[in-house]
Structure formats: C-alpha cells, structure tokens
PDB file of N, CA and C in Angstrom:
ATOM      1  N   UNK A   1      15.872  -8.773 -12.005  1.00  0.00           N
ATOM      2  CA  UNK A   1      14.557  -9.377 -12.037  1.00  0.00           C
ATOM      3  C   UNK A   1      14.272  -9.983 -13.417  1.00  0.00           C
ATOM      4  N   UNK A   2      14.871  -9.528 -13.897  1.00  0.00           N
ATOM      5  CA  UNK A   2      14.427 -10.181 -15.915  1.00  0.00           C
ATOM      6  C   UNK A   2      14.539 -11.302 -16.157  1.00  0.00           C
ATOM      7  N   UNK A   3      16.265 -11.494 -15.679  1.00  0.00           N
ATOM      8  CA  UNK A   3      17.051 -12.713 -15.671  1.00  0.00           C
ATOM      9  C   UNK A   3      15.755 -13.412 -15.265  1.00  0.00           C
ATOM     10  N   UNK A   4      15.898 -13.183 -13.939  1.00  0.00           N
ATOM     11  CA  UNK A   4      15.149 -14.679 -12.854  1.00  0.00           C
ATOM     12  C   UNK A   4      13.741 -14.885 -13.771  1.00  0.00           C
ATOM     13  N   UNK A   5      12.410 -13.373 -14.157  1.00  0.00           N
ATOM     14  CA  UNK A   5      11.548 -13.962 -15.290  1.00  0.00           C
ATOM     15  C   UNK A   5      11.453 -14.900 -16.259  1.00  0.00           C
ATOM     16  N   UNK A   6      12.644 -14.871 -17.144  1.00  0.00           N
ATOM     17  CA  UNK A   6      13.480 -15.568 -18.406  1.00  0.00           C
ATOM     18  C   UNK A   6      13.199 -16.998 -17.290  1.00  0.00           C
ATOM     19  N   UNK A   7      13.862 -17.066 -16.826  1.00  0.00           N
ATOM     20  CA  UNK A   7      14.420 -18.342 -15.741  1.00  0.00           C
ATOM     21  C   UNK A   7      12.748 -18.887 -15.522  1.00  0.00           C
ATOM     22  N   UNK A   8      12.133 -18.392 -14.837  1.00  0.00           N
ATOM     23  CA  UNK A   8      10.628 -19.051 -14.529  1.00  0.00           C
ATOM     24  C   UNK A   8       9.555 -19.302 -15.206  1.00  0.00           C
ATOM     25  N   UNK A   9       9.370 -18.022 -16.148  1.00  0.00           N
ATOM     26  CA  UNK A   9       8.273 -18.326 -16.793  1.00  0.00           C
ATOM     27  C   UNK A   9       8.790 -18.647 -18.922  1.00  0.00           C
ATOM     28  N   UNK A  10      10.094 -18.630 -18.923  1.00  0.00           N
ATOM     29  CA  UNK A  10      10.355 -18.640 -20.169  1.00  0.00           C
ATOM     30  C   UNK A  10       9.966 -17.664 -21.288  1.00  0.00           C
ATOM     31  N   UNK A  11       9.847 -16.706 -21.127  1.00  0.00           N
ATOM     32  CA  UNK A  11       9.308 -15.482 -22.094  1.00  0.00           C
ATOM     33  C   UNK A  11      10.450 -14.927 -22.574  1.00  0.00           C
ATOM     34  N   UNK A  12       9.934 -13.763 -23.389  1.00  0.00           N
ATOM     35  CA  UNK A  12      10.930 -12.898 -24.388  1.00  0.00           C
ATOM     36  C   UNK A  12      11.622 -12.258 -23.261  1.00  0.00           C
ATOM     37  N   UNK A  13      12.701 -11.235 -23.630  1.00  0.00           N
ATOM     38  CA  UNK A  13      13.078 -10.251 -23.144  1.00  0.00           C
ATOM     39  C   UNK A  13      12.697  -9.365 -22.634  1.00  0.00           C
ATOM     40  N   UNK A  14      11.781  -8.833 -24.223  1.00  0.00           N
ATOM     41  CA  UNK A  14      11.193  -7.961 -24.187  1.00  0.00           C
ATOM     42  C   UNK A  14       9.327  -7.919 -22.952  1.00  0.00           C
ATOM     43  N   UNK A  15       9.289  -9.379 -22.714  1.00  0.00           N
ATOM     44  CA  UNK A  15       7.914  -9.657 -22.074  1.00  0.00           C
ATOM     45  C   UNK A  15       8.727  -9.946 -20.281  1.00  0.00           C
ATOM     46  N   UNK A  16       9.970  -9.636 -20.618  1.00  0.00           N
ATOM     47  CA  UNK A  16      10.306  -9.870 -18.729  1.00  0.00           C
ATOM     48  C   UNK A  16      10.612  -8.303 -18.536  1.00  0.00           C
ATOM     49  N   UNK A  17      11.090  -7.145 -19.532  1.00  0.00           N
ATOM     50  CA  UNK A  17      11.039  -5.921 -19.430  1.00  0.00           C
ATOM     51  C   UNK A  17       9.533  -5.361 -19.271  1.00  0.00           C
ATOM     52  N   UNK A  18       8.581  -5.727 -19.879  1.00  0.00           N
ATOM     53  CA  UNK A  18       7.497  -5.270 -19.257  1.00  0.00           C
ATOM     54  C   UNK A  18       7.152  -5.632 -18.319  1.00  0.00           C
ATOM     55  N   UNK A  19       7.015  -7.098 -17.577  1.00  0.00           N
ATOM     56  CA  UNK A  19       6.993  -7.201 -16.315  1.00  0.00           C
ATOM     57  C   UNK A  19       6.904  -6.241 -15.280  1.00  0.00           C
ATOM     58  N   UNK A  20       8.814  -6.663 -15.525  1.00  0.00           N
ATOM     59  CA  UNK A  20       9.514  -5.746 -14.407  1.00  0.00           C
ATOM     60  C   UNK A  20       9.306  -4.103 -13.846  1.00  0.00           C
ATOM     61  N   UNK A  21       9.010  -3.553 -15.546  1.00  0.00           N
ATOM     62  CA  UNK A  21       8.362  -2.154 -15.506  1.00  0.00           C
ATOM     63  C   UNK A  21       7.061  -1.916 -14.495  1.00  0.00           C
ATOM     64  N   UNK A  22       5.925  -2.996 -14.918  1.00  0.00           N
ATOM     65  CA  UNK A  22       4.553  -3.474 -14.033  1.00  0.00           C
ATOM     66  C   UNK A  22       5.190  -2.893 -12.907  1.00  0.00           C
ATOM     67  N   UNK A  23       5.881  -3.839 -12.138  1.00  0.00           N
ATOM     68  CA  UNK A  23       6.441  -4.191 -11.253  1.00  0.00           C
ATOM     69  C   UNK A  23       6.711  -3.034 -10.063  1.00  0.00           C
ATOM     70  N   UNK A  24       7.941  -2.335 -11.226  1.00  0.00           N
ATOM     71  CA  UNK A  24       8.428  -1.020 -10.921  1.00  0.00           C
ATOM     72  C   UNK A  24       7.607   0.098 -10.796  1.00  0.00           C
ATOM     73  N   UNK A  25       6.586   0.010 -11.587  1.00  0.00           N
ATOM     74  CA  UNK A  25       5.941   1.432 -11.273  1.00  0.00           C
ATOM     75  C   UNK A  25       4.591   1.468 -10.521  1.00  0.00           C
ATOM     76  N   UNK A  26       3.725   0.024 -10.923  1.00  0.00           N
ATOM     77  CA  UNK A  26       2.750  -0.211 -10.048  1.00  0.00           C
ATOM     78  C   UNK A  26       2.875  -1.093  -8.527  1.00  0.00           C
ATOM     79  N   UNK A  27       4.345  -1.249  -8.266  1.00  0.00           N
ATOM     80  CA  UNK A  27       4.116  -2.500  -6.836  1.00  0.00           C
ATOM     81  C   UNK A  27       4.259  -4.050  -7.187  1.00  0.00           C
ATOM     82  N   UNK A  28       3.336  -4.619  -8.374  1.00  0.00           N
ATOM     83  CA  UNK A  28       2.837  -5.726  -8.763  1.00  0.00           C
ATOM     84  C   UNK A  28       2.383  -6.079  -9.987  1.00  0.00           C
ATOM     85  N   UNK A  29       2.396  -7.228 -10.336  1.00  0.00           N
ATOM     86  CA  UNK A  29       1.841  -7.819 -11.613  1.00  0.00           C
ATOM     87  C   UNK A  29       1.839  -9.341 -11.734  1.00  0.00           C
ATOM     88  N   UNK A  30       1.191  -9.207 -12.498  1.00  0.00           N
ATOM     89  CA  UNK A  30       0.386 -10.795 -12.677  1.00  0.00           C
ATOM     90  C   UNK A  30       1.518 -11.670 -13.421  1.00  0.00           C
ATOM     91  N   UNK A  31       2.470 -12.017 -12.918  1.00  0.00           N
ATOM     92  CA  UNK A  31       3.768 -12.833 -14.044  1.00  0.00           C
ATOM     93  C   UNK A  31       3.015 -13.794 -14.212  1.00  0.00           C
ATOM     94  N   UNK A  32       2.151 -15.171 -14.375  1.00  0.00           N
ATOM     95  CA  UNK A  32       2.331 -15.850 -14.610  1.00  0.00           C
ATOM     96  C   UNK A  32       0.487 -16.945 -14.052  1.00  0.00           C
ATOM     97  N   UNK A  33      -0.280 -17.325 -14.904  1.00  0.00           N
ATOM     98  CA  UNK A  33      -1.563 -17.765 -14.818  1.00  0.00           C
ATOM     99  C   UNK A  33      -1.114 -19.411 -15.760  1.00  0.00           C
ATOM    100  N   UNK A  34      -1.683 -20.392 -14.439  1.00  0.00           N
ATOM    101  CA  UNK A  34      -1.640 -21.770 -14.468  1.00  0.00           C
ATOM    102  C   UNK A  34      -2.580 -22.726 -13.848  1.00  0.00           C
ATOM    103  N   UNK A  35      -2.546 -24.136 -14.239  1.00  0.00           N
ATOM    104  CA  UNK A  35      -1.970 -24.662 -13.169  1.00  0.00           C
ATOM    105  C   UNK A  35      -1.524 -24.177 -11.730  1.00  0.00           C
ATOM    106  N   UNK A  36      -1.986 -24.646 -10.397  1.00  0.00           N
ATOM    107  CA  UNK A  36      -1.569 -24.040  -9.668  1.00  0.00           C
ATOM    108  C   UNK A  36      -0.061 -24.988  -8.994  1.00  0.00           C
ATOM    109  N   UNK A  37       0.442 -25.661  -9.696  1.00  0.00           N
ATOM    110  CA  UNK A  37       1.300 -26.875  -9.313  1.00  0.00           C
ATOM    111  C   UNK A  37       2.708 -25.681 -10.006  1.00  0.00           C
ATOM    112  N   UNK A  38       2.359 -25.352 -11.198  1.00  0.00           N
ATOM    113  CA  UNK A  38       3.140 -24.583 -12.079  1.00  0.00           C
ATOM    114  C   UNK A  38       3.540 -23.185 -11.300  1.00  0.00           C
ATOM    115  N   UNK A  39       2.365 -22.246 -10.923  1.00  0.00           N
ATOM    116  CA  UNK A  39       2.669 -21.571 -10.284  1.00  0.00           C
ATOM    117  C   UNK A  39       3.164 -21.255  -9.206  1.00  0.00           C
ATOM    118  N   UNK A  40       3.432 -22.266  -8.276  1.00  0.00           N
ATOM    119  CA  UNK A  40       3.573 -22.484  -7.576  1.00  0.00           C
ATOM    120  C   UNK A  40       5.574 -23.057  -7.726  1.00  0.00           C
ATOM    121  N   UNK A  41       5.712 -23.456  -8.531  1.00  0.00           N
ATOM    122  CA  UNK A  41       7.439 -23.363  -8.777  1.00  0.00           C
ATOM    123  C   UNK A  41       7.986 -21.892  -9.538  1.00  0.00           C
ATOM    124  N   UNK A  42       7.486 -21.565 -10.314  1.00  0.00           N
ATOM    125  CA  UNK A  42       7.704 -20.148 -11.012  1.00  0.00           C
ATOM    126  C   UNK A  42       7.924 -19.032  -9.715  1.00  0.00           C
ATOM    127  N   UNK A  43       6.836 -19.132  -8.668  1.00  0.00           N
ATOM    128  CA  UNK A  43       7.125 -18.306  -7.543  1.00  0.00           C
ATOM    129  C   UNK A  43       8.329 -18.852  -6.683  1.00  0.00           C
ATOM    130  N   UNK A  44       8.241 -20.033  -6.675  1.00  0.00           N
ATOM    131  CA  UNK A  44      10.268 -20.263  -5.796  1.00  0.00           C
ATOM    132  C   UNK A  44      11.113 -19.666  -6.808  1.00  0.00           C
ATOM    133  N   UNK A  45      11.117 -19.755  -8.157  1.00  0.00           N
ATOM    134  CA  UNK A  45      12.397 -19.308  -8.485  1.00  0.00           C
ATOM    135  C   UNK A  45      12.333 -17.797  -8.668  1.00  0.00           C
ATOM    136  N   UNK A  46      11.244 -17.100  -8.496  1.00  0.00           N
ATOM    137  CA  UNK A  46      11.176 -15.447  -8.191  1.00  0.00           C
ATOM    138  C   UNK A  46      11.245 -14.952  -6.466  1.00  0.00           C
ATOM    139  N   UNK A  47      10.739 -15.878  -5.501  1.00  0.00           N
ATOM    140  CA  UNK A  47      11.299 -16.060  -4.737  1.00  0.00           C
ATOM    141  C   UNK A  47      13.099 -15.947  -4.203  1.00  0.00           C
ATOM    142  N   UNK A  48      13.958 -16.547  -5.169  1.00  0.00           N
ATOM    143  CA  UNK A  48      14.583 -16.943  -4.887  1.00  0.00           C
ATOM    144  C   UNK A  48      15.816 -15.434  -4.685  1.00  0.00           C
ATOM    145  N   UNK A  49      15.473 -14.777  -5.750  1.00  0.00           N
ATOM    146  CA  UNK A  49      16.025 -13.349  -5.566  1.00  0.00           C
ATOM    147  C   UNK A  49      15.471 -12.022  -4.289  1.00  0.00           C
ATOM    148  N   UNK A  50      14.754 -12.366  -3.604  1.00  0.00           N
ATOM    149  CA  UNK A  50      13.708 -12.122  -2.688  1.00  0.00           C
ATOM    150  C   UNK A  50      12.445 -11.339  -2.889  1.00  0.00           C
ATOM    151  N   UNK A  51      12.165 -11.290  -3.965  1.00  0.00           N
ATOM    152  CA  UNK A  51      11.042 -10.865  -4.510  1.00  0.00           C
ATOM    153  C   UNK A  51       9.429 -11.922  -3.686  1.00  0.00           C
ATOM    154  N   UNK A  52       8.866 -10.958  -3.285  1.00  0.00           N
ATOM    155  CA  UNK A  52       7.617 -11.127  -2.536  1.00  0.00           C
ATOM    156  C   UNK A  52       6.387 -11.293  -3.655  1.00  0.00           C
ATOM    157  N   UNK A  53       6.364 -13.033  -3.377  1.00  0.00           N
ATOM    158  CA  UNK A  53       5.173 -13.624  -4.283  1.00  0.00           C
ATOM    159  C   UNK A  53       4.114 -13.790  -3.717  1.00  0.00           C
ATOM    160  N   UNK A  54       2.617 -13.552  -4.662  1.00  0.00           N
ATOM    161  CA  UNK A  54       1.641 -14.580  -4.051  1.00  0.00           C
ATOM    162  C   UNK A  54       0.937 -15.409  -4.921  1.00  0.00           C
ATOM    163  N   UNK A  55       0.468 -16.479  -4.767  1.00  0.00           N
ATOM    164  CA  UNK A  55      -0.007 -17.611  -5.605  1.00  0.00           C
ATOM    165  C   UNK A  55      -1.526 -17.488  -4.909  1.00  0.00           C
ATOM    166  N   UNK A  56      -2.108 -17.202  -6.230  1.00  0.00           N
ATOM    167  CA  UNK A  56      -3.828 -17.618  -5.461  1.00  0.00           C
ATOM    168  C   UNK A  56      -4.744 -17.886  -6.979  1.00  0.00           C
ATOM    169  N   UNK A  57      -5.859 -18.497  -6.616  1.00  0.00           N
ATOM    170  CA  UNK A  57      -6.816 -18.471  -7.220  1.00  0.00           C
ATOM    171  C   UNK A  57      -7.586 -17.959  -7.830  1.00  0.00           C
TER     172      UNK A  57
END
C-alpha cells in the first residue's frame, strides 16, 4: 500500500507509513483532499491494488 501512496499522492515515506497504519488499525483514512478531478485519479491508482475507495465532498 505505501508504494501505490508514493505513486498517487506523492508524499514522504514516512507520510504513506502513517497512512497505511490509519488504514490498518482504523478501517480508513482520509489520503488525499482536492480538487475533485484530482481525487478522483489518486483513487484509480489506489484502486488499482484493490483497495476500496471513496471520493466525496
């Protein structure tokens, strides 16, 4: 999951390890506040590992 973070939203290491932690221990987390054109590609390429996105408002 880090990798693919790095890959979408361009952050540190250390900011796709916290993520992922989010992730891991609560279910979910907020990767990524835009543009919804932006968010909306960041979730295909987290998508793409099959990770279950949602894009909203």
């Amino acid at each position: 999951m880090e990798r693919q973070l790095l890959k979408a939203i361009h952050c540190s290491i250390a900011q796709a390890r916290d993520i992922s932690w989010k992730v891991h221990t609560g279910g979910s987390a907020v990767v990524y506040t835009g543009p919804r054109e932006r968010c909306e590609a960041v979730a295909m390429v987290l998508e793409d590992i099959g990770l279950v996105v949602k894009v909203s408002e």
